[in-house]
C-alpha atoms as a PDB file:
ATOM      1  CA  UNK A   1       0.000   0.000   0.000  1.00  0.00           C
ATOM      2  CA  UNK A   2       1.013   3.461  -0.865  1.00  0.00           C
ATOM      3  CA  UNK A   3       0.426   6.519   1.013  1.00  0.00           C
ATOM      4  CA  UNK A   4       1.027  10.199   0.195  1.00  0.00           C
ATOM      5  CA  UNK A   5       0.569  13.212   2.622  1.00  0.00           C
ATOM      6  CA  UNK A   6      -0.962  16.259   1.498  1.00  0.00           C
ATOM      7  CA  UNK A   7      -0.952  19.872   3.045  1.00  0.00           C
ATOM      8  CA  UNK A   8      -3.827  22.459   2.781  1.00  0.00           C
ATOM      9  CA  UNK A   9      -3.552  26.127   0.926  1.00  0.00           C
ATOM     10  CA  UNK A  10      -5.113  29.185   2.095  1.00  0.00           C
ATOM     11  CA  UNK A  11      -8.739  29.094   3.041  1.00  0.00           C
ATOM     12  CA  UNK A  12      -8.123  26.539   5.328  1.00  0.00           C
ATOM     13  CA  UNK A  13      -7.257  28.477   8.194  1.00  0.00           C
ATOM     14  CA  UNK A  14      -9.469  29.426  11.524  1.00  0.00           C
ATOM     15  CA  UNK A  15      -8.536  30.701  14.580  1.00  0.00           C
ATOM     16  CA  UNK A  16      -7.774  27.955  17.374  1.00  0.00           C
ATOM     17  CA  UNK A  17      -6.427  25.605  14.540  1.00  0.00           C
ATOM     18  CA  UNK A  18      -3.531  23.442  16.242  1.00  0.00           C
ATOM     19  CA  UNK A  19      -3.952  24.963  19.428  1.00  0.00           C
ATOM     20  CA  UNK A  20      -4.743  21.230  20.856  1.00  0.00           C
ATOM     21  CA  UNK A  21      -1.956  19.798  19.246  1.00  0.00           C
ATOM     22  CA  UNK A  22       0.282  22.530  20.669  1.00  0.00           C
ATOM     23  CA  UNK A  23      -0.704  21.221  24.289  1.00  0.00           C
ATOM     24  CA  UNK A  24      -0.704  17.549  23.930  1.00  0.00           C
ATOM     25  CA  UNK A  25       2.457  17.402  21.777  1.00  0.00           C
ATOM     26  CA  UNK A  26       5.927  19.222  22.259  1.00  0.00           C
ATOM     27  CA  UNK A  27       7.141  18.250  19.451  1.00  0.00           C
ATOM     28  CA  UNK A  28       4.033  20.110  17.981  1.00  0.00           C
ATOM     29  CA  UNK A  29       4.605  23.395  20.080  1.00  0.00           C
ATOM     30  CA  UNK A  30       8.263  23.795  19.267  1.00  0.00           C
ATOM     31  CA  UNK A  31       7.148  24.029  15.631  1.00  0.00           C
ATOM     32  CA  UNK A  32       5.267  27.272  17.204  1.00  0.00           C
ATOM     33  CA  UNK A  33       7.958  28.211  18.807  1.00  0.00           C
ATOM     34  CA  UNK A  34      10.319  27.632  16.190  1.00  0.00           C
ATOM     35  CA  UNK A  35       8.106  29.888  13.862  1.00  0.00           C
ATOM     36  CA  UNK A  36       7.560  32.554  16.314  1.00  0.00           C
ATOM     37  CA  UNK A  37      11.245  32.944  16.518  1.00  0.00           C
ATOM     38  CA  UNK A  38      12.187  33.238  13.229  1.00  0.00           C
ATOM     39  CA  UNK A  39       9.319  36.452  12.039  1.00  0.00           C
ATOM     40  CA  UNK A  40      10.298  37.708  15.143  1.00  0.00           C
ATOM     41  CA  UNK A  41       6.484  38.293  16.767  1.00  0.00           C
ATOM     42  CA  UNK A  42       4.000  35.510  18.548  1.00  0.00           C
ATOM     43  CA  UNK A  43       2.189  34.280  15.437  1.00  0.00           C
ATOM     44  CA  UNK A  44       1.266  31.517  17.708  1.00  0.00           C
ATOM     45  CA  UNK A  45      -0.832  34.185  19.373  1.00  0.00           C
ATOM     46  CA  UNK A  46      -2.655  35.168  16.552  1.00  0.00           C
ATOM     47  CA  UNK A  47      -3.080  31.284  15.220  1.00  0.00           C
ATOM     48  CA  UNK A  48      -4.888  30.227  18.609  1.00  0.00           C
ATOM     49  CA  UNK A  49      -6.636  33.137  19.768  1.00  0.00           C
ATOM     50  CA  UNK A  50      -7.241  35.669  16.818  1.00  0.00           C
ATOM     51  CA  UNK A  51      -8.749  38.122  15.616  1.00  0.00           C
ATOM     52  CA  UNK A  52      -9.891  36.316  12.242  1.00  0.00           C
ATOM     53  CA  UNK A  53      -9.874  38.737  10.117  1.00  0.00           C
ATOM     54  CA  UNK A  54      -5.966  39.422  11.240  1.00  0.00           C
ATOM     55  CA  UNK A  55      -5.095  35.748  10.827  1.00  0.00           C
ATOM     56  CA  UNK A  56      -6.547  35.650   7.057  1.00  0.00           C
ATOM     57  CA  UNK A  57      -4.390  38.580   6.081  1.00  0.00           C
ATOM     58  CA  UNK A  58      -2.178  36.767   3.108  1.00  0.00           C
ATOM     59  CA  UNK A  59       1.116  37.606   5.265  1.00  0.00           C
ATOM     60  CA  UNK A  60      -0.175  36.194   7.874  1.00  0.00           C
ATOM     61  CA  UNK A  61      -2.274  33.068   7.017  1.00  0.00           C
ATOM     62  CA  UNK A  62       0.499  31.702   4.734  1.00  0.00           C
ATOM     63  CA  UNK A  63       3.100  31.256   7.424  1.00  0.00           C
ATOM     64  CA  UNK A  64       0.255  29.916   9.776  1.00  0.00           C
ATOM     65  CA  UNK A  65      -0.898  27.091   7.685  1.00  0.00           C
ATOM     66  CA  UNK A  66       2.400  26.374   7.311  1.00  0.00           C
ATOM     67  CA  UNK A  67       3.084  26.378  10.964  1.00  0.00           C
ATOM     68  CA  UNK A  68       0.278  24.062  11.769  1.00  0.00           C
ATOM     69  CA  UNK A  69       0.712  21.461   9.181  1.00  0.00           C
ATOM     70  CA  UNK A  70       4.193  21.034  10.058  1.00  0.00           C
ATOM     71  CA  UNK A  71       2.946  20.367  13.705  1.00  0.00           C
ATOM     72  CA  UNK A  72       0.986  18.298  12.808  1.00  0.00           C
ATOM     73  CA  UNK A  73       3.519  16.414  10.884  1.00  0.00           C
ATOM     74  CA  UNK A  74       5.931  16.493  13.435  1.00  0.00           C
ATOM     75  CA  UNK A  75       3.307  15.392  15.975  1.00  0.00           C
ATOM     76  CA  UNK A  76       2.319  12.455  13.944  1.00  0.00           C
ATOM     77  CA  UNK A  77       6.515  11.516  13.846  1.00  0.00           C
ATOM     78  CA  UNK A  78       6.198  11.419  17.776  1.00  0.00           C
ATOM     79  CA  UNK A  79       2.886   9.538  18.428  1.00  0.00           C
ATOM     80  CA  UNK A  80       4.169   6.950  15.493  1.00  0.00           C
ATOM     81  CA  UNK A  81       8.112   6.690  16.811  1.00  0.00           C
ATOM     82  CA  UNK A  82       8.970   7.317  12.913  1.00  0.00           C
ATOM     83  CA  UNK A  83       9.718   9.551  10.007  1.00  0.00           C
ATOM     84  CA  UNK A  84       7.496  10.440   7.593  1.00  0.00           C
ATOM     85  CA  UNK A  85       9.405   9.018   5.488  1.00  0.00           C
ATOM     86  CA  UNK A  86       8.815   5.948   6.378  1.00  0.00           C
ATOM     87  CA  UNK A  87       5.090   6.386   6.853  1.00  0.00           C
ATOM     88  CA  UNK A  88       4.617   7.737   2.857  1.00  0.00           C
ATOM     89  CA  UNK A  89       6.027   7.480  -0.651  1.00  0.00           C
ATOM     90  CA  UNK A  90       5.509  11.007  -1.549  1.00  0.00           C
ATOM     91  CA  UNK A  91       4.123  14.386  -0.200  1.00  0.00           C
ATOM     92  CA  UNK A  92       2.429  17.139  -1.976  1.00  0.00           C
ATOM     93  CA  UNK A  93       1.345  20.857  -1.394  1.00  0.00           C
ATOM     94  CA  UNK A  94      -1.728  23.095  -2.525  1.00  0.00           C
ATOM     95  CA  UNK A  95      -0.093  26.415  -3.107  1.00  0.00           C
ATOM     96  CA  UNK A  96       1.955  27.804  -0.012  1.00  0.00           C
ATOM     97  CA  UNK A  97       1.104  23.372   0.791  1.00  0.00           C
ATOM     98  CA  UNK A  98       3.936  22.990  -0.953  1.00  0.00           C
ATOM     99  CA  UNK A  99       6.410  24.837   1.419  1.00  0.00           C
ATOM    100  CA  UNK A 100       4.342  23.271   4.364  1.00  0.00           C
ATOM    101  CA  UNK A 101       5.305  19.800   2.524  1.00  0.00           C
ATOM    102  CA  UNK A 102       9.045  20.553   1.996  1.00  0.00           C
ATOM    103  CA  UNK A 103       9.525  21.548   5.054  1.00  0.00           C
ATOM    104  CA  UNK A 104       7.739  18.419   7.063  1.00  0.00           C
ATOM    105  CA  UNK A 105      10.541  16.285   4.857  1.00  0.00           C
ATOM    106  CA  UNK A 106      13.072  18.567   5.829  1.00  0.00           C
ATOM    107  CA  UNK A 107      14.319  20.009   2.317  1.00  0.00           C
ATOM    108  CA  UNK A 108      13.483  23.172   3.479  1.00  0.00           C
ATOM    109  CA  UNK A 109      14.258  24.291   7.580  1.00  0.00           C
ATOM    110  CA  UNK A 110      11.346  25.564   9.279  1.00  0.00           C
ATOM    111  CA  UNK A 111      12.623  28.874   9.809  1.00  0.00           C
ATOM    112  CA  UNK A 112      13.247  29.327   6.718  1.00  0.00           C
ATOM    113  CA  UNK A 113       9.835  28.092   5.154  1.00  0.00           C
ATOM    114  CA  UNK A 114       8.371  30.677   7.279  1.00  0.00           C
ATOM    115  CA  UNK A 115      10.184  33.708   6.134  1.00  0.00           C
ATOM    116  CA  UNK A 116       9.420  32.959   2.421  1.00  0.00           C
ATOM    117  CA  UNK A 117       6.039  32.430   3.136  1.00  0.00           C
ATOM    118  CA  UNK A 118       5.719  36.277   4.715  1.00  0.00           C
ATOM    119  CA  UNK A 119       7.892  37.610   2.144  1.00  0.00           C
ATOM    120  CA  UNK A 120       5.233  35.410  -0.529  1.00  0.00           C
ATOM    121  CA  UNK A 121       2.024  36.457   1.022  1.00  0.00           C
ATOM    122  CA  UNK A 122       3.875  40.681   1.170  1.00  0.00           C
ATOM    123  CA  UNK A 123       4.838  40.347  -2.172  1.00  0.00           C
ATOM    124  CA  UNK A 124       1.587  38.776  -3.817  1.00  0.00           C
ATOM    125  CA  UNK A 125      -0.199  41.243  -1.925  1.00  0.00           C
ATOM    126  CA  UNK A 126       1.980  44.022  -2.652  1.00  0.00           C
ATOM    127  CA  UNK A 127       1.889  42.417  -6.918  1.00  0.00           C
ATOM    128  CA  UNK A 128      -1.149  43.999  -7.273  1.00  0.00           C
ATOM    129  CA  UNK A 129      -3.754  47.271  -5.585  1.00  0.00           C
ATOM    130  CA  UNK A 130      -6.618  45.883  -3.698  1.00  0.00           C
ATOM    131  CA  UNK A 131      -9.613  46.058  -5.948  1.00  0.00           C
ATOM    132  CA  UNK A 132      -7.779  45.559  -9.002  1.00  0.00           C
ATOM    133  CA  UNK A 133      -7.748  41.678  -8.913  1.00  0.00           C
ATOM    134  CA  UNK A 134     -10.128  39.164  -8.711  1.00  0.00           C
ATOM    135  CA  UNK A 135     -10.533  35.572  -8.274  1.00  0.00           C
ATOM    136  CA  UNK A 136     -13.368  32.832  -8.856  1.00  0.00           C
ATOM    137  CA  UNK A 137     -14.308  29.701  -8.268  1.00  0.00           C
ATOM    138  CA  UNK A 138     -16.449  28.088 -11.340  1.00  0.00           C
ATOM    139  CA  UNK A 139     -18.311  24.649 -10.052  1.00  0.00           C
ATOM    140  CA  UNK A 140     -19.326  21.967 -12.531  1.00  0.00           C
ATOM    141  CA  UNK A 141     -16.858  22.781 -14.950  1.00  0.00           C
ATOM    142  CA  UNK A 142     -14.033  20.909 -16.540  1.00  0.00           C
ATOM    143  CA  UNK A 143     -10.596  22.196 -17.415  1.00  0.00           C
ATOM    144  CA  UNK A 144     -11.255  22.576 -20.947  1.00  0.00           C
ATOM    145  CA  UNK A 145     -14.241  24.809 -20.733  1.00  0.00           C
ATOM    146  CA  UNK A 146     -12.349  26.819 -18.101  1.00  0.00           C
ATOM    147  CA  UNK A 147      -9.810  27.627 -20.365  1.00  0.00           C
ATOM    148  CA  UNK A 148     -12.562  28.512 -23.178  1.00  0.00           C
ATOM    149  CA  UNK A 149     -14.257  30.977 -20.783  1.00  0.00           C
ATOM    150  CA  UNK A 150     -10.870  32.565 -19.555  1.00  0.00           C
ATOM    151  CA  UNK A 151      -9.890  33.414 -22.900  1.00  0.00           C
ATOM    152  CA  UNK A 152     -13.143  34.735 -24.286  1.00  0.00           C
ATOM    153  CA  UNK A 153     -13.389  36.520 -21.244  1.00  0.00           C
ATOM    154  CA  UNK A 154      -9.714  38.081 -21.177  1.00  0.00           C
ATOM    155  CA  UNK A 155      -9.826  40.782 -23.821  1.00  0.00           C
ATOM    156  CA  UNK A 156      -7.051  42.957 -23.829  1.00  0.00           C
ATOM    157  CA  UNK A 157      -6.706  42.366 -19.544  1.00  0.00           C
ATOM    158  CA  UNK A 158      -5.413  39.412 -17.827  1.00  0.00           C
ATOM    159  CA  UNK A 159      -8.284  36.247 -17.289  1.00  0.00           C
ATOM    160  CA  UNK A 160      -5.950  32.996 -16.173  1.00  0.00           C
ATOM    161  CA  UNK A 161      -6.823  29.233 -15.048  1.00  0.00           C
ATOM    162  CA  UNK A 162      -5.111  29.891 -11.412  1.00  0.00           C
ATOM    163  CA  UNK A 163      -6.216  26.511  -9.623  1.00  0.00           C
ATOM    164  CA  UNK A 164      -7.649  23.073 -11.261  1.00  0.00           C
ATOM    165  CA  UNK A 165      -8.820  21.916  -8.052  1.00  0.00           C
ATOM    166  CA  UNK A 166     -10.301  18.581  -9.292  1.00  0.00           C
ATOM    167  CA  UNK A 167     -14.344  17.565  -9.007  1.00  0.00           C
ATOM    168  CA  UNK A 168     -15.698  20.059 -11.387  1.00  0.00           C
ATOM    169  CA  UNK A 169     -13.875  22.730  -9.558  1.00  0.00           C
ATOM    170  CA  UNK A 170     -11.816  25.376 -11.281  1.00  0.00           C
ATOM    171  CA  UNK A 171     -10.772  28.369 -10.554  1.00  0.00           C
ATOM    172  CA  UNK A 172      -9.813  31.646 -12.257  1.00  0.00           C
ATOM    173  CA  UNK A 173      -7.840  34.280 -11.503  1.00  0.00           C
ATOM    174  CA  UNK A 174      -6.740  38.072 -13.422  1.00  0.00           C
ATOM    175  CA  UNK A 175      -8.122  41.307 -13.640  1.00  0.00           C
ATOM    176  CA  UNK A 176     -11.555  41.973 -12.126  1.00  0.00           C
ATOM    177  CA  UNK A 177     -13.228  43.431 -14.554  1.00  0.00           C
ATOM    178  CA  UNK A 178     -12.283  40.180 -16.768  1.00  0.00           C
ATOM    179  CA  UNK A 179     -13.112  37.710 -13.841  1.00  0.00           C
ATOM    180  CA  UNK A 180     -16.498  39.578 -13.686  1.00  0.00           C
ATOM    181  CA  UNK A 181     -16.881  38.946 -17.613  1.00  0.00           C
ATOM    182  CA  UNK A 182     -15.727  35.319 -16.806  1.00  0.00           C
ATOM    183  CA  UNK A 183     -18.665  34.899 -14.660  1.00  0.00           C
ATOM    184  CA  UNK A 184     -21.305  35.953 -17.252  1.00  0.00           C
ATOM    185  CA  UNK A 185     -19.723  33.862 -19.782  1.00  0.00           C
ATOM    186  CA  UNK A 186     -19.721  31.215 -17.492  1.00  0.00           C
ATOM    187  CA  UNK A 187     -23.591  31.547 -16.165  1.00  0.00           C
ATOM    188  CA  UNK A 188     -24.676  31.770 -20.465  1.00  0.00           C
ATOM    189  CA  UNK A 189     -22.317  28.709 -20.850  1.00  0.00           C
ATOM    190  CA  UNK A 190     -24.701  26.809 -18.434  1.00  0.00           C
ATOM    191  CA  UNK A 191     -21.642  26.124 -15.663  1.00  0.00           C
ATOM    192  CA  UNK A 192     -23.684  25.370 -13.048  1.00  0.00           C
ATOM    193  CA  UNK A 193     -22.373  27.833 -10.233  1.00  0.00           C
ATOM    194  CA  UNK A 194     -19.925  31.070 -10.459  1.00  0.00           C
ATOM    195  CA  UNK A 195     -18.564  33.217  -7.691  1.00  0.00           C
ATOM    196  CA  UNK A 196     -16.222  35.729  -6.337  1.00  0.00           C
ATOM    197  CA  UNK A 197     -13.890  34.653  -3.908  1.00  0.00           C
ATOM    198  CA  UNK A 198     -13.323  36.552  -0.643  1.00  0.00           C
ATOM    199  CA  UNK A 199      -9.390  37.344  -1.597  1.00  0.00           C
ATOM    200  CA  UNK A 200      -6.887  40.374  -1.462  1.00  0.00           C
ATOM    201  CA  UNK A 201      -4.929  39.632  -4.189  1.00  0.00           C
ATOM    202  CA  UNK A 202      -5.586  37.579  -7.597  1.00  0.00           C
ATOM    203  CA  UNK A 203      -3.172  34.438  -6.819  1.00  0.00           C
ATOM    204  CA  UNK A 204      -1.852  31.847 -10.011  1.00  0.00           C
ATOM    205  CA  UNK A 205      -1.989  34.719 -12.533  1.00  0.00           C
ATOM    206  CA  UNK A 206       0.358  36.806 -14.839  1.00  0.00           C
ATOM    207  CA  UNK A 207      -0.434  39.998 -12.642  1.00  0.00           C
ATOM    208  CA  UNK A 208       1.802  38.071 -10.204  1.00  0.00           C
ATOM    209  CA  UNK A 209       5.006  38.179 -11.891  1.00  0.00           C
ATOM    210  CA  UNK A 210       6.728  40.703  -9.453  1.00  0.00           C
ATOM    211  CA  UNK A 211       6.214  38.401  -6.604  1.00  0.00           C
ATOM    212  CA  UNK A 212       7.529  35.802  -9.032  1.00  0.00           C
ATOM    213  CA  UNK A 213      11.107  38.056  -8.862  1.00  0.00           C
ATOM    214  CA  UNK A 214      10.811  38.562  -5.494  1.00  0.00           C
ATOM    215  CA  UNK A 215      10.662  34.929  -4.531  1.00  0.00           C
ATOM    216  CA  UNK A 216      13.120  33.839  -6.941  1.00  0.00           C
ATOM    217  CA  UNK A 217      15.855  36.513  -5.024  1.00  0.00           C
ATOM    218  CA  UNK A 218      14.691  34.892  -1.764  1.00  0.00           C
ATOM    219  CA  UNK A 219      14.843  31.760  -2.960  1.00  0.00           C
ATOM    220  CA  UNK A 220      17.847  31.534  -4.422  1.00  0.00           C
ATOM    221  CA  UNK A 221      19.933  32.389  -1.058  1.00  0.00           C
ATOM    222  CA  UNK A 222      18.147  30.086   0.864  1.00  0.00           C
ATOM    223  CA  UNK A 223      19.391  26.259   1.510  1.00  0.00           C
ATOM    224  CA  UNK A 224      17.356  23.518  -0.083  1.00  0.00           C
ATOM    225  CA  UNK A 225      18.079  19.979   0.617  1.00  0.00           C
ATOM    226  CA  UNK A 226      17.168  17.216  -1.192  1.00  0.00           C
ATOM    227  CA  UNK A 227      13.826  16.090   0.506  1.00  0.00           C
ATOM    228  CA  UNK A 228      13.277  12.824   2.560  1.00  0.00           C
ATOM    229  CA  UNK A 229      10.515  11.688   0.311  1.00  0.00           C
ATOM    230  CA  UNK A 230       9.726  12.797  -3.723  1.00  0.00           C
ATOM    231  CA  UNK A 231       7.147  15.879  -3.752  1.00  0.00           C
ATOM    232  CA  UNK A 232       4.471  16.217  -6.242  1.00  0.00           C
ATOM    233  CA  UNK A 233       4.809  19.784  -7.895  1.00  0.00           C
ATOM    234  CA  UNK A 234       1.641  21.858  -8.273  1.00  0.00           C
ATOM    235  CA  UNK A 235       3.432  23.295 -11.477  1.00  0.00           C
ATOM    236  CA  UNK A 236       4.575  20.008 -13.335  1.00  0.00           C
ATOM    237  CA  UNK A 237       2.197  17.697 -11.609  1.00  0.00           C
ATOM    238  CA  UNK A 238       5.045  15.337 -11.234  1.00  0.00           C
ATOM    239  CA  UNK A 239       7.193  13.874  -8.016  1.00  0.00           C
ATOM    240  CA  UNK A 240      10.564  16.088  -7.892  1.00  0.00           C
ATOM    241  CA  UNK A 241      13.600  15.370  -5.609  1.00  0.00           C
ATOM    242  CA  UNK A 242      15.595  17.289  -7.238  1.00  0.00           C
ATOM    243  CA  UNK A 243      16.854  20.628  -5.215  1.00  0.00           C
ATOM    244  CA  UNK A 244      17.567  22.915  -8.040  1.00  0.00           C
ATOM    245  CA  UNK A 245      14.048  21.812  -9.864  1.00  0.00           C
ATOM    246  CA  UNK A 246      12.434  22.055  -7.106  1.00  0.00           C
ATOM    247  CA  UNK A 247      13.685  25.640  -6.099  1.00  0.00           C
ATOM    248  CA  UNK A 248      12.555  26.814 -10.138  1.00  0.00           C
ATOM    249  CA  UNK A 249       9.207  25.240  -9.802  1.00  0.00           C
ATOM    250  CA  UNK A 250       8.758  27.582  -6.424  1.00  0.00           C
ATOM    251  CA  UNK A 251       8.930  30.324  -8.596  1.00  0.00           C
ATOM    252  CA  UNK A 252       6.691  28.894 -11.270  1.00  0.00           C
ATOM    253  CA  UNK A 253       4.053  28.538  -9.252  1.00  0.00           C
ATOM    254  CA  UNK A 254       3.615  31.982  -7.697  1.00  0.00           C
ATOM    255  CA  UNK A 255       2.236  33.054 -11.877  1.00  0.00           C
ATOM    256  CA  UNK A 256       1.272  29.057 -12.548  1.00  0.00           C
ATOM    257  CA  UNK A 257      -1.568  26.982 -11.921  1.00  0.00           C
ATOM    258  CA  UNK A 258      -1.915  24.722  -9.108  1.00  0.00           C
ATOM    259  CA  UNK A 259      -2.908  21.274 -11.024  1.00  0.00           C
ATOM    260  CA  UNK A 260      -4.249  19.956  -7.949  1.00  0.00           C
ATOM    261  CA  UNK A 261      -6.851  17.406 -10.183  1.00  0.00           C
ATOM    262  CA  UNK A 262      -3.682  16.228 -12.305  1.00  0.00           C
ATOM    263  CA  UNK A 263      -1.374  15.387  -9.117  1.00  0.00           C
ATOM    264  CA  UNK A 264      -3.528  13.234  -7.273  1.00  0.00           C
ATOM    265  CA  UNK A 265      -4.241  11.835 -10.725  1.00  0.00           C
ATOM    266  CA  UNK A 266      -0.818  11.167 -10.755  1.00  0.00           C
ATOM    267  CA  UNK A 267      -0.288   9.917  -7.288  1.00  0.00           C
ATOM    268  CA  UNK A 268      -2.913   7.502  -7.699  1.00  0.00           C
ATOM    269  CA  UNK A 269      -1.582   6.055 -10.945  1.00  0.00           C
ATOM    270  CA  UNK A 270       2.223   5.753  -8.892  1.00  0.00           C
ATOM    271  CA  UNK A 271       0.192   2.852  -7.167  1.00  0.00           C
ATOM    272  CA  UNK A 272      -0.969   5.862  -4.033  1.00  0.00           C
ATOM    273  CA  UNK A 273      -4.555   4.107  -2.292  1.00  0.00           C
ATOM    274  CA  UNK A 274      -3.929   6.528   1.219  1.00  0.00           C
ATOM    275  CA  UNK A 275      -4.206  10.236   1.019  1.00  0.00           C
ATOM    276  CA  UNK A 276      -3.425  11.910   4.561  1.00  0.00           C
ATOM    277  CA  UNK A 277      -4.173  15.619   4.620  1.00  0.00           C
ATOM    278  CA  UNK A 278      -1.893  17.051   7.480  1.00  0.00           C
ATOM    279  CA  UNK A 279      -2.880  20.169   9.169  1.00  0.00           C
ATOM    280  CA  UNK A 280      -6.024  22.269   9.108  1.00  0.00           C
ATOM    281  CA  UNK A 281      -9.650  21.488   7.733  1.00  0.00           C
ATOM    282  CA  UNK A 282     -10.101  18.784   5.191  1.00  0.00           C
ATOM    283  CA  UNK A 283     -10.465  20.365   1.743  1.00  0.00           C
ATOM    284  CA  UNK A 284      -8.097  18.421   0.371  1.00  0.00           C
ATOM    285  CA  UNK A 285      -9.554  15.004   1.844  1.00  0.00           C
ATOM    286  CA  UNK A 286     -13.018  15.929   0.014  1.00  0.00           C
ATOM    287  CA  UNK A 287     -11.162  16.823  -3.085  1.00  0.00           C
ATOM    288  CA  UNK A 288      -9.218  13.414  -3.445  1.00  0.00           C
ATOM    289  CA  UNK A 289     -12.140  11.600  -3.176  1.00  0.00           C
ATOM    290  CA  UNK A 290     -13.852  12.753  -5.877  1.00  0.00           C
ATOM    291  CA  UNK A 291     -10.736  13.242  -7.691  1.00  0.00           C
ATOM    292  CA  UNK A 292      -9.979   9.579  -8.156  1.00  0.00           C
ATOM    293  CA  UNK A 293     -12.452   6.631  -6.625  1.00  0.00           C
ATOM    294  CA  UNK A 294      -8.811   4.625  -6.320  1.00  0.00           C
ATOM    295  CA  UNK A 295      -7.768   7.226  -3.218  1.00  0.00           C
ATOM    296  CA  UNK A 296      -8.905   6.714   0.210  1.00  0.00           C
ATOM    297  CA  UNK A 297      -8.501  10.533   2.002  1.00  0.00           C
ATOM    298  CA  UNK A 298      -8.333  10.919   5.972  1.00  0.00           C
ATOM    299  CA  UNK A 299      -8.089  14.620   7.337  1.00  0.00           C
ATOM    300  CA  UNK A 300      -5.353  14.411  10.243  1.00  0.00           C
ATOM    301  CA  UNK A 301      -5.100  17.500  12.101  1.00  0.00           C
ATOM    302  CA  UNK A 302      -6.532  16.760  15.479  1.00  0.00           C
ATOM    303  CA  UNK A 303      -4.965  14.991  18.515  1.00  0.00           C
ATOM    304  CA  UNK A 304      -7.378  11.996  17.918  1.00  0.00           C
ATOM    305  CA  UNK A 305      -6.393  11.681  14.894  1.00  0.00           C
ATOM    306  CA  UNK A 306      -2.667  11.630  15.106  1.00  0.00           C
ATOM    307  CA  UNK A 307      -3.307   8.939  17.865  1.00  0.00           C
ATOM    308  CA  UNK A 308      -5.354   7.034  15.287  1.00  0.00           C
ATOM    309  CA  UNK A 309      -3.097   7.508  12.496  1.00  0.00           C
ATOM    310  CA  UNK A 310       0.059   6.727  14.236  1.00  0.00           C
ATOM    311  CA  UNK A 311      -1.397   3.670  15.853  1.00  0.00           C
ATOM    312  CA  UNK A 312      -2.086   2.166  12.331  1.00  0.00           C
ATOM    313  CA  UNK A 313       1.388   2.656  11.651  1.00  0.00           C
ATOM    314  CA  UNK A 314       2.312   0.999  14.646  1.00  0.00           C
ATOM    315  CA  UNK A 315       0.057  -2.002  13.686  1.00  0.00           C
END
C-alpha cells in the first residue's frame, strides 16, 4: 500500500487551529515556537486566539498554515516513533502546501519556510492594488471549458486558469473586470455555479510576476536539501527530488496553476490508495475523493487523529 501526505492552501485556516496539538504534543509546540522565533512576533498568538480577520491577512495566514501542518507532521513523527518518510512514498502541497510539505521532509528548515512564506504572502499582496484583482471559483466545470471561458473573457486584460482543483472545480484568476466577464460567460455557458472569492490579491496569474522576482531573489539564497521523500509539484504535476528543480518550480508557481486534479491523478496512478491531509480542515480530503475513486482521504489535524493515524502505523 502506498500513502502520500498532502498539506492544505489558504482558506483553510481558523482561529484555534492546532492549538490542541500545541498542548498535547511538544514536538508540535516547538514548531510554534520555532516559527515565532524566526518572524520575530508571537504568530502563535494570533493562530490560537485571533482576531480572524488578522489571521486571514495573506502575510499572515500563509506562514500559519504552514506552521500548523508542520505540527501536525511532526506530531504524527512522535505519536508513530517514525519519520514520515517511512510512513509515505511522496508528499504534496496546494499552493503555499507545498512549502508546508518541503519543510515536514526537511528540504526546506522551518525557519526558513516561514520567512518565504511572509515575504510570498507581502509580495503577492503588494503584486497587485486591492480592488484591481479578482478571483473565482467556477463549479461543474471541466478544465477545458475553463480555459474557453478565460480566454473569451480576457480581452485585452489578464483572465488565467489559477487553480484546477479537481471535481468540477476550477478556478480563475486576473483582472476583475475580466473575472467579472468570466462569470457571465460562465452563467450563459450553463456552468452550473460562479462566484467571487473573498481574496486580497488575484493568486496563479500573470499579474503576479513581481512576486515571481521577489521569490526567486529569496529563494535563491536560501538552503534547499534534497527532501526525505519525492514531492508532487503543483506546477509540473510530477514527483521532484531534485533541489535545483524544485527551487525553479517555487517560482513557477507563484504566476502558474496549481494542477491539484492532475497530481492526485498522478499519485494515484504511482500505485498511491492513502491520502493523509496534514494540518487544518479537510479540503483536500473531500477533493481526493472525488478526484480519483482509487484514493482513500483521511483529514489528520486533530490529537485523535494523530493517535489514530500513528497507531495504524504501529500495527
Amino acid at each position: 500500500m502506498k500513502r502520500a501526505f498532502v498539506f492544505p492552501g489558504q482558506g483553510s485556516q481558523a482561529v484555534g487551529m492546532g492549538r490542541e496539538l500545541a498542548d498535547a504534543f511538544p514536538a508540535a509546540r516547538e514548531v510554534f515556537d520555532m516559527v515565532d522565533e524566526a518572524l520575530g512576533e508571537k504568530l502563535s498568538t494570533l493562530i490560537f486566539e485571533g482576531p480572524s480577520e488578522t489571521l486571514t491577512l495573506t502575510e499572515n495566514a500563509q506562514p500559519a498554515l504552514m506552521a500548523v501542518s508542520v505540527a501536525a507532521c511532526r506530531a504524527l513523527e512522535a505519536a508513530a516513533g517514525k519519520q514520515i518518510a517511512d510512513m509515505a512514498d511522496f508528499v504534496a502541497g496546494h499552493s503555499l502546501g507545498e512549502y508546508s510539505a518541503l519543510a515536514a521532509v526537511r528540504a526546506l528548515e522551518l525557519e526558513d519556510a516561514a520567512r518565504l512564506l511572509r515575504l510570498r504572502g507581502q509580495s503577492m499582496q503588494q503584486a497587485v492594488p486591492v480592488g484591481v484583482g479578482a478571483m473565482a471559483a467556477m463549479l461543474g466545470v471541466d478544465i477545458a471549458l475553463a480555459r474557453e471561458i478565460a480566454a473569451e473573457a480576457a480581452g485585452e486584460q489578464v483572465c488565467d486558469v489559477a487553480n484546477d482543483n479537481g471535481a468540477g472545480q476550477v478556478v480563475l484568476s486576473g483582472d476583475k473586470a475580466a473575472i467579472e466577464r468570466a462569470i457571465a460567460i460562465a452563467t450563459s455557458r450553463g456552468v452550473k455555479r460562479s462566484v467571487l472569492l473573498p481574496v486580497s490579491a488575484p493568486f496563479h496569474c500573470s499579474l503576479m510576476a513581481p512576486a515571481a522576482d521577489v521569490m526567486g531573489q529569496a529563494l535563491a539564497g536560501v538552503s534547499l536539501q534534497k527532501p526525505s521523500l519525492p514531492i508532487i509539484a503543483n506546477v509540473s504535476a510530477e514527483a521532484e527530488s531534485d533541489p535545483s528543480a524544485i527551487r525553479q518550480l517555487l517560482v513557477q508557481q507563484v504566476t502558474g496553476m496549481v494542477r491539484w486534479r492532475e497530481s492526485m491523478a498522478y499519485a494515484a496512478d504511482q500505485g498511491v490508495t492513502q491520502i493523509g491531509e496534514l494540518g487544518a480542515g479537510k479540503v483536500l480530503t473531500g477533493l481526493a475523493k472525488r478526484i480519483d475513486e482509487r484514493l482513500e482521504a483521511t483529514a489528520i489535524g486533530t490529537v485523535a487523529a494523530i493517535e489514530a493515524s500513528a497507531a495504524s502505523f504501529a500495527g
